[in-house]
N, C-alpha and C. Protein backbone atom coordinates (compact mmCIF):
# COMPACT_ATOMS: atom_id res chain seq x y z
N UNK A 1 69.77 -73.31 -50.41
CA UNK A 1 68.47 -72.80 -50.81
C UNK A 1 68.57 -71.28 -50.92
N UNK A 2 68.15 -70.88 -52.25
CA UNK A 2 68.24 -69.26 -52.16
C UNK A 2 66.54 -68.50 -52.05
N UNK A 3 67.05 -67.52 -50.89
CA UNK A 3 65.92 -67.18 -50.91
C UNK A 3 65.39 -65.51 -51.58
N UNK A 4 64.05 -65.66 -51.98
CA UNK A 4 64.07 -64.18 -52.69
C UNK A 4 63.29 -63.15 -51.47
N UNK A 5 63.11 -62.31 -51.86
CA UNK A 5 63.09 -60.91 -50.66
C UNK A 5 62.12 -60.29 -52.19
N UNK A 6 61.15 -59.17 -50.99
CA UNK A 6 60.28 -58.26 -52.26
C UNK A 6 61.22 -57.15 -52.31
N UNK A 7 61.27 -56.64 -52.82
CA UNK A 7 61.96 -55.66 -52.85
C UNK A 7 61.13 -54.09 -52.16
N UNK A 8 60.07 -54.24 -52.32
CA UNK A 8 58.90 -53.31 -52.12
C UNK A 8 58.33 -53.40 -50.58
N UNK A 9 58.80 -54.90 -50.30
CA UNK A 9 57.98 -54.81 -49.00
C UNK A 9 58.64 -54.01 -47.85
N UNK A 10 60.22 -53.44 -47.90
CA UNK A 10 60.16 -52.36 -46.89
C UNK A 10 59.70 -51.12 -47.06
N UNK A 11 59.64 -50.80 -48.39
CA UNK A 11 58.97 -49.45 -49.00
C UNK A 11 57.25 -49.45 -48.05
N UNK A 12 56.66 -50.50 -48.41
CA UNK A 12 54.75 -50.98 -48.08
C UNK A 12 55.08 -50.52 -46.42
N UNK A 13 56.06 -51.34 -45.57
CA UNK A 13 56.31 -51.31 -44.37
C UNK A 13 56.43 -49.59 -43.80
N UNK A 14 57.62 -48.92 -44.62
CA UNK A 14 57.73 -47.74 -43.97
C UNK A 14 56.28 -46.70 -44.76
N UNK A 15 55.71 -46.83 -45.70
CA UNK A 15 54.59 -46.42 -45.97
C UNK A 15 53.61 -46.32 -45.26
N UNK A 16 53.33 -47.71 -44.65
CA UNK A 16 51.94 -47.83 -43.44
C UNK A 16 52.97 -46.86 -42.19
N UNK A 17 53.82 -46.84 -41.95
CA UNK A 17 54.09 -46.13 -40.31
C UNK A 17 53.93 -44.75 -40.98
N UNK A 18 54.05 -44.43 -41.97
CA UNK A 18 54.24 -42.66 -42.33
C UNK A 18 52.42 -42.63 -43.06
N UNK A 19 51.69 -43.19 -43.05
CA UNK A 19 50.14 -42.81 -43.85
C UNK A 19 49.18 -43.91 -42.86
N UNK A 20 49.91 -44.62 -42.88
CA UNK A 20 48.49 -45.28 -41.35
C UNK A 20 47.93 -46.50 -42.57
N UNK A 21 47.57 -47.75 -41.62
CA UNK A 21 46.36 -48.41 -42.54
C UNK A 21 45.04 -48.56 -41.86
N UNK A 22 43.97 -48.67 -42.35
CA UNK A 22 42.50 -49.05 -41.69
C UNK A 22 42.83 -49.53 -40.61
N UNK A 23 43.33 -50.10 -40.50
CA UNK A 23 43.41 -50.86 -38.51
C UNK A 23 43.87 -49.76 -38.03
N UNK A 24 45.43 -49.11 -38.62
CA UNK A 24 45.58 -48.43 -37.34
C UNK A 24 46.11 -47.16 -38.51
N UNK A 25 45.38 -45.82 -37.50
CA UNK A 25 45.53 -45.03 -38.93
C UNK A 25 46.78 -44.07 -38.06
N UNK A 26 47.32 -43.27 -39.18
CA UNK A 26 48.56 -42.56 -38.82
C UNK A 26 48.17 -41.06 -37.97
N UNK A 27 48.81 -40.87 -37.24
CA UNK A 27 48.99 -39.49 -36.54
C UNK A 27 48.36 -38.31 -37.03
N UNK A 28 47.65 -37.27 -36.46
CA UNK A 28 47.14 -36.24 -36.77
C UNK A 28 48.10 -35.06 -37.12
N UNK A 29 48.51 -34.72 -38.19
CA UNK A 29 49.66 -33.60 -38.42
C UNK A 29 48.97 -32.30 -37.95
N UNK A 30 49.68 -31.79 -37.33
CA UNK A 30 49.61 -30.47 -36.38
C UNK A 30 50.76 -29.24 -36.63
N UNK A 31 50.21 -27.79 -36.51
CA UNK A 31 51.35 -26.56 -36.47
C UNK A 31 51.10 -26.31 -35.22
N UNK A 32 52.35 -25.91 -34.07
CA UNK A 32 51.84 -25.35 -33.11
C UNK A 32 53.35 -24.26 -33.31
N UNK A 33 52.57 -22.89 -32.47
CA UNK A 33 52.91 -21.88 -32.21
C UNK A 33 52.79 -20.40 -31.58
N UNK A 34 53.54 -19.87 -31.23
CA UNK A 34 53.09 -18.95 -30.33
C UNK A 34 53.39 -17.68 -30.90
N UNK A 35 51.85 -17.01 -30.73
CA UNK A 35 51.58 -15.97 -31.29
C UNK A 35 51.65 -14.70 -30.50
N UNK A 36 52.25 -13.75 -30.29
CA UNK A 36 51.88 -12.91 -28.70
C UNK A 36 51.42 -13.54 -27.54
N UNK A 37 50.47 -13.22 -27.11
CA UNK A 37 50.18 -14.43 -25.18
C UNK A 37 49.43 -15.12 -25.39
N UNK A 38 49.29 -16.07 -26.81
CA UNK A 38 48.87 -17.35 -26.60
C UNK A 38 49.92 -18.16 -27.94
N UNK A 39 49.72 -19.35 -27.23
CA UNK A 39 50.33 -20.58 -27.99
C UNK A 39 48.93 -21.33 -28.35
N UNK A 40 49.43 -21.81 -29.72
CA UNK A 40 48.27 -22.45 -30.85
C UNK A 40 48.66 -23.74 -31.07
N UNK A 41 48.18 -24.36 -31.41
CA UNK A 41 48.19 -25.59 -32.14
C UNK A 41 47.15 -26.17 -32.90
N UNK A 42 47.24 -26.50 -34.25
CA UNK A 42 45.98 -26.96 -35.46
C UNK A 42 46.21 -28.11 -35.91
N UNK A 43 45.15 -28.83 -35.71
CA UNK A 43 45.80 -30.01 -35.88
C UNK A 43 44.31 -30.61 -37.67
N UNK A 44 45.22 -31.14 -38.10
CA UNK A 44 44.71 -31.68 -39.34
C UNK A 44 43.32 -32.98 -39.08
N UNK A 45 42.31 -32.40 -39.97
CA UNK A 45 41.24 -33.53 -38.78
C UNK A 45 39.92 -33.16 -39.79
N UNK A 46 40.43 -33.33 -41.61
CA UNK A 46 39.31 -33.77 -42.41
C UNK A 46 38.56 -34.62 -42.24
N UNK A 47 37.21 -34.19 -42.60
CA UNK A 47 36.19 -35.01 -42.42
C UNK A 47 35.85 -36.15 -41.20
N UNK A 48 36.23 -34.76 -40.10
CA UNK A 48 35.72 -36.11 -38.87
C UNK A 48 34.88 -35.22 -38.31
N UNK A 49 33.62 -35.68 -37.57
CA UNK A 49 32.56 -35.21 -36.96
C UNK A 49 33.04 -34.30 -35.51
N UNK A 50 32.57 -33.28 -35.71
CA UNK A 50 33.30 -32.86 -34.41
C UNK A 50 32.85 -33.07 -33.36
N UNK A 51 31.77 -34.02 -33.22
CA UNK A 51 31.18 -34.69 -32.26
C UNK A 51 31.85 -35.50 -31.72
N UNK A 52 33.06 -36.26 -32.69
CA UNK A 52 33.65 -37.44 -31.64
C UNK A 52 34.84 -36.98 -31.20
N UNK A 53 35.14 -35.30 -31.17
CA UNK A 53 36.79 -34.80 -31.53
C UNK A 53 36.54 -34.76 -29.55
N UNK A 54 37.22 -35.52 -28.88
CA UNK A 54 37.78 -35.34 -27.57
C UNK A 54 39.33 -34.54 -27.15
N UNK A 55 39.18 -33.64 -26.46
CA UNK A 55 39.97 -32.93 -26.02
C UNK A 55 40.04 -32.97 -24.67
N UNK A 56 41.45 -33.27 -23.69
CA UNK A 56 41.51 -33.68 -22.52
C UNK A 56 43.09 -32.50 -22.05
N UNK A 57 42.81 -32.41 -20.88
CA UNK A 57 43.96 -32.22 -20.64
C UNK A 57 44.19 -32.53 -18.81
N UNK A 58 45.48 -32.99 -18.56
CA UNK A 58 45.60 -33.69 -17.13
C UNK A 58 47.33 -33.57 -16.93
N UNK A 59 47.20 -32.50 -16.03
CA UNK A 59 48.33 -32.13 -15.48
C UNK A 59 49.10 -30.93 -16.54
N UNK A 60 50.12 -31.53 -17.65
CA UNK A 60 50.61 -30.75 -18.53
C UNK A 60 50.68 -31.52 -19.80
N UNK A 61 50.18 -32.54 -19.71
CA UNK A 61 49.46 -33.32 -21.16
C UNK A 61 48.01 -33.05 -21.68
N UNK A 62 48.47 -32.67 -23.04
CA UNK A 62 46.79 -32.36 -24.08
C UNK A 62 47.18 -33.57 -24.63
N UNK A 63 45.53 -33.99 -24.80
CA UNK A 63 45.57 -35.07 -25.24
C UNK A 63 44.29 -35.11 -26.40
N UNK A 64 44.25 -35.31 -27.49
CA UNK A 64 43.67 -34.66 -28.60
C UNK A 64 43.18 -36.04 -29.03
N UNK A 65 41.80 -36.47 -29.30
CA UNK A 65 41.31 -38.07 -29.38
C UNK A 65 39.99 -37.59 -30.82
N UNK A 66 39.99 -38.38 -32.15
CA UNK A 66 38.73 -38.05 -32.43
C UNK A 66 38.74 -38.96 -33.74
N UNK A 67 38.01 -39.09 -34.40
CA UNK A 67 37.50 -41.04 -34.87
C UNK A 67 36.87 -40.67 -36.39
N UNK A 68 37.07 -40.65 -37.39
CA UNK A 68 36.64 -40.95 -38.51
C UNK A 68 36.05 -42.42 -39.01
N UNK A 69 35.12 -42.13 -39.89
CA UNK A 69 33.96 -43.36 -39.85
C UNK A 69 33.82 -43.39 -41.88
N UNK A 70 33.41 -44.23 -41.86
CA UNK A 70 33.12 -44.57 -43.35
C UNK A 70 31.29 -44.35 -43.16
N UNK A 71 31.02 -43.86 -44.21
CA UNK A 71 29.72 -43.98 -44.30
C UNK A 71 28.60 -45.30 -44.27
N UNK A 72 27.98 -45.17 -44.10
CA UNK A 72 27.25 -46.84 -43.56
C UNK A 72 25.58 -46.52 -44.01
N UNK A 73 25.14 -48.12 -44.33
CA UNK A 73 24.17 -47.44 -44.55
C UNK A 73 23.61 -49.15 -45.56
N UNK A 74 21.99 -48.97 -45.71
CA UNK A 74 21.58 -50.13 -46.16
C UNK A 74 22.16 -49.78 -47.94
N UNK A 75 21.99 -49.06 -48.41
CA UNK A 75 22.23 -48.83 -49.80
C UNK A 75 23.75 -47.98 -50.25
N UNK A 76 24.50 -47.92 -48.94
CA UNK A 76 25.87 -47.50 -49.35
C UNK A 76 27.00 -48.24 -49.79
N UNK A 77 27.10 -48.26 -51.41
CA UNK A 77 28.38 -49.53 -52.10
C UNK A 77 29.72 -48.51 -51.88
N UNK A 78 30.83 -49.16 -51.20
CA UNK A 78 31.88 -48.83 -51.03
C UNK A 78 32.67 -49.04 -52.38
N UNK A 79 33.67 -48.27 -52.94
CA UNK A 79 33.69 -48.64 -54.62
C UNK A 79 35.37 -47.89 -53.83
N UNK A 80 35.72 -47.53 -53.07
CA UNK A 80 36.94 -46.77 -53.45
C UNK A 80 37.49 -46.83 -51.73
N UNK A 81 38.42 -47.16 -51.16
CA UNK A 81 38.80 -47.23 -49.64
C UNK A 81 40.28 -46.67 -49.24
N UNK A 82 40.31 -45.38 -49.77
CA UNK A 82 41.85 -44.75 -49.32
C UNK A 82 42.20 -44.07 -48.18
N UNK A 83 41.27 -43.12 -47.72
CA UNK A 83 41.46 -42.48 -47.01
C UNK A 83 41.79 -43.07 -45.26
N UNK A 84 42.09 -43.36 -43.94
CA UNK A 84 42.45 -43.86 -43.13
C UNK A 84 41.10 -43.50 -42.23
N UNK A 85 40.47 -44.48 -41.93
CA UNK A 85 39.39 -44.62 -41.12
C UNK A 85 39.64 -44.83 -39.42
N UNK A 86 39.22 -44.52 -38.51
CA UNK A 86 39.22 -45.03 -37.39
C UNK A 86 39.48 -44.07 -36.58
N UNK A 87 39.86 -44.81 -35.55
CA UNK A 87 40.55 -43.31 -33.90
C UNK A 87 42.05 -43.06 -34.01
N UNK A 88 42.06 -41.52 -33.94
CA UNK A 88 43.55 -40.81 -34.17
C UNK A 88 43.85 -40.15 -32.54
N UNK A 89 44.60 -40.36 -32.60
CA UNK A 89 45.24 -39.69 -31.07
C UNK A 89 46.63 -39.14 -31.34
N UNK A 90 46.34 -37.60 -30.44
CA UNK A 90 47.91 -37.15 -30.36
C UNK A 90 48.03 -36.28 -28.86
N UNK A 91 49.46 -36.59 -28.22
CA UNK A 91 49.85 -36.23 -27.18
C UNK A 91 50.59 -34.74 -27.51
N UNK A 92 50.40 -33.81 -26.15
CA UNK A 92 51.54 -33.10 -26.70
C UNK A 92 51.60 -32.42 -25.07
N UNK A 93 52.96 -32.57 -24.89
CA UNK A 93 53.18 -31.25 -23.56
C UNK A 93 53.79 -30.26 -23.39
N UNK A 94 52.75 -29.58 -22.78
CA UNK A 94 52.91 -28.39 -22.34
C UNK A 94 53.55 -28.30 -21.32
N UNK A 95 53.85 -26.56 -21.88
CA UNK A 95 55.39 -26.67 -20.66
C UNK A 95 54.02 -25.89 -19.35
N UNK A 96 54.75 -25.54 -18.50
CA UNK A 96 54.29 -24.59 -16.85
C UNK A 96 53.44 -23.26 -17.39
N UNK A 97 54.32 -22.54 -18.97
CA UNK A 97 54.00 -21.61 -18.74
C UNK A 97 52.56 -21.09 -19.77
N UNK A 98 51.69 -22.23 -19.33
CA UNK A 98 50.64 -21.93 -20.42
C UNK A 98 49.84 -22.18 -19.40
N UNK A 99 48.90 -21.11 -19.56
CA UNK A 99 47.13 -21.30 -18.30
C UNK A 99 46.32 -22.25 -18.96
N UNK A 100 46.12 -23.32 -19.00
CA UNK A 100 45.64 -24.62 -19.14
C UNK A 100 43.96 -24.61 -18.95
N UNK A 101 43.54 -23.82 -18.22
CA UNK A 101 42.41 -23.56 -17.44
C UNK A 101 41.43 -22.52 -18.71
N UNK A 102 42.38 -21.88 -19.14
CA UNK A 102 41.90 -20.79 -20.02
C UNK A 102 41.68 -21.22 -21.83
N UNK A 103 42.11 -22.82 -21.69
CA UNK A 103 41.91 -23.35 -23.16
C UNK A 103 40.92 -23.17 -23.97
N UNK A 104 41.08 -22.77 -25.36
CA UNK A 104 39.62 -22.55 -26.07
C UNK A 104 39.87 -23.65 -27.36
N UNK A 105 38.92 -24.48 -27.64
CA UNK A 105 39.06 -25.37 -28.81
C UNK A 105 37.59 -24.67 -30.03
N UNK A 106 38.57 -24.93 -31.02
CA UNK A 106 37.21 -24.14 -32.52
C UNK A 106 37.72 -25.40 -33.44
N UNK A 107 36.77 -25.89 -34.28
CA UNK A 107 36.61 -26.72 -35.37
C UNK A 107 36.43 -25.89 -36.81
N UNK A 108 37.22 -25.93 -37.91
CA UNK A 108 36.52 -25.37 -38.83
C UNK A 108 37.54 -25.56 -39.95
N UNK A 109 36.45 -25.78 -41.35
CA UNK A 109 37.26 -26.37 -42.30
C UNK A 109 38.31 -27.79 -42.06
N UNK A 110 37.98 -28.76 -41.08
CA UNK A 110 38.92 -30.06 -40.53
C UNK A 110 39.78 -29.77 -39.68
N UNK A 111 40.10 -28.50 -39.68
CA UNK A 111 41.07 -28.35 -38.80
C UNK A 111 40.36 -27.99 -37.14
N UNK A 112 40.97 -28.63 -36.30
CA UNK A 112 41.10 -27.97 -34.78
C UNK A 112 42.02 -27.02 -34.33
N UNK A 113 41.38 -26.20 -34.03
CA UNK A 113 42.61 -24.87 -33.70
C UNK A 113 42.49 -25.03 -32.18
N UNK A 114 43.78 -25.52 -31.37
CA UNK A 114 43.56 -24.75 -29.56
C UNK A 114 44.31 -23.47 -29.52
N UNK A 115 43.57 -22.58 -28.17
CA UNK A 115 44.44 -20.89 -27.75
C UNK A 115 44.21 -21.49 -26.87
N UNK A 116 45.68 -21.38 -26.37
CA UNK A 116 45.95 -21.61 -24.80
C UNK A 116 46.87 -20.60 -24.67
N UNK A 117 45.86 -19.24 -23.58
CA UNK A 117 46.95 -18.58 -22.91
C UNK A 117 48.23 -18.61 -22.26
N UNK A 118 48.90 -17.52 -22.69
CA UNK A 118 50.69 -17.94 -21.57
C UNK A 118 50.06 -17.23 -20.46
N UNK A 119 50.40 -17.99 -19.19
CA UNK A 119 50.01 -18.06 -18.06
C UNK A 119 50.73 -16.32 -17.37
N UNK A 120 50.16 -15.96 -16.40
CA UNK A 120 50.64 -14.81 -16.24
C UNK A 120 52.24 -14.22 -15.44
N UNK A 121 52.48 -15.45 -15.51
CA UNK A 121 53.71 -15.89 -14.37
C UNK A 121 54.97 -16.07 -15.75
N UNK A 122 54.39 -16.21 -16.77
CA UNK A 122 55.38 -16.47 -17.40
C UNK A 122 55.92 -15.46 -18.52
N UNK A 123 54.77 -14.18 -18.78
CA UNK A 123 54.76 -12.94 -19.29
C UNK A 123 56.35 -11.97 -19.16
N UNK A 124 57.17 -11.57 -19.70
CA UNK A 124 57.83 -10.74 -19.15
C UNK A 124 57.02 -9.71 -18.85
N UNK A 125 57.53 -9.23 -17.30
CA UNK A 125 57.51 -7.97 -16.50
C UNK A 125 58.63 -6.93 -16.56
N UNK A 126 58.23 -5.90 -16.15
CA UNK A 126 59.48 -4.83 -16.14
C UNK A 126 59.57 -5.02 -14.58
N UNK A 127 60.94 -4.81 -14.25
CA UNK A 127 61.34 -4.80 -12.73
C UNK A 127 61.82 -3.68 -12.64
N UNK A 128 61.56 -2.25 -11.44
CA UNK A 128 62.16 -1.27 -11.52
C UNK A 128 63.09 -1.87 -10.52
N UNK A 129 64.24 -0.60 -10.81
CA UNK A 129 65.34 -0.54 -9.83
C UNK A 129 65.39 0.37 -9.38
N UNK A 130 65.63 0.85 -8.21
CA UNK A 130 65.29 1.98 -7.13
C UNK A 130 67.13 2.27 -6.21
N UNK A 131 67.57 3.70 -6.62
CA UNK A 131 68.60 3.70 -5.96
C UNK A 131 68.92 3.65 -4.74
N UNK A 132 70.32 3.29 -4.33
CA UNK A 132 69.54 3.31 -2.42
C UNK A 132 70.94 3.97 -2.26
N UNK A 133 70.60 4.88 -0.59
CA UNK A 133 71.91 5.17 -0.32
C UNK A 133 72.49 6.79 -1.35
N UNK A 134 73.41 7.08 -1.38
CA UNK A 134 73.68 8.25 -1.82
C UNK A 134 74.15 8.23 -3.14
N UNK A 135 73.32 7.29 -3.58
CA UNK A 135 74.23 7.00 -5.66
C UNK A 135 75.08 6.03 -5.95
N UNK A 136 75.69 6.19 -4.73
CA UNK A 136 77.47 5.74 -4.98
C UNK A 136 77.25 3.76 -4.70
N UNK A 137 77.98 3.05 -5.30
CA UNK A 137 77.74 1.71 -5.23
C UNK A 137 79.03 1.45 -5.36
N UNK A 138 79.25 0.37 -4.49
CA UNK A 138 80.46 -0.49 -3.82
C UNK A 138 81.13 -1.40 -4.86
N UNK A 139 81.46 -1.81 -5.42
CA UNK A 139 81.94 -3.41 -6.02
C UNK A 139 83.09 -3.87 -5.30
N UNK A 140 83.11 -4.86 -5.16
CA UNK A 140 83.74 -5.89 -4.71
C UNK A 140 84.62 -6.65 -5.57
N UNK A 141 85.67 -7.13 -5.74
CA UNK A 141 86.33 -7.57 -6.85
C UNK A 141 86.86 -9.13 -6.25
């Protein structure tokens, strides 16, 4: 018995993991980076209410939660269904040296921008060095 194969259906397969389908929609694309003493991250987040955009953080995990909806409604005809509907979640950790405490989240134009200060422990300092003794220094070999 020979059997036939789509040819397309691993293309459809790796398509839904890289764009998401209505059940389960794909990952929030994000830039993160550090700008002088804070580290950023923006994460991509058209047309979602920033009412449902949850922002968590617990221990050294951000955890970024927020839900796009189709419009609803007694007289709303759906004529066109591309875009990925539903709850998006993304993890991301942070290292020690970010003040966590000091997080600021802004919405604007879809995007979420976080500033999370670098913690003050993690700043370079200048260390003086102070001579001791009469100048002269020992080495040891």
């Amino acid at each position: 018995m020979l059997m036939r194969t789509d040819p397309f259906r691993e293309m459809d397969r790796l398509a839904e993991q890289f764009f998401g389908t209505t059940a389960r929609p794909a990952v929030m694309h994000l830039d993160a980076y550090r700008d002088g003493e804070y580290f950023y991250a923006a994460f991509d987040l058209p047309g979602v209410d920033p009412d449902s955009i949850d922002c968590t953080v617990e221990r050294n995990v951000l955890t970024v939660r927020a839900e796009r909806r189709r419009p609803t409604g007694e007289n709303v005809e759906l004529v066109a269904a591309e875009r990925p509907m539903g709850v998006f979640t993304r993890q991301l950790f942070l290292g020690d040296t970010l003040d966590t405490d000091k997080l600021e989240a802004g919405y604007e134009n879809g995007v979420l921008t976080l500033r999370i200060p670098v913690a003050e422990r993690a700043k370079p300092r200048k260390i003086s060095v102070t001579a001791t003794g009469n100048g002269r220094q020992q080495i040891n070999a």
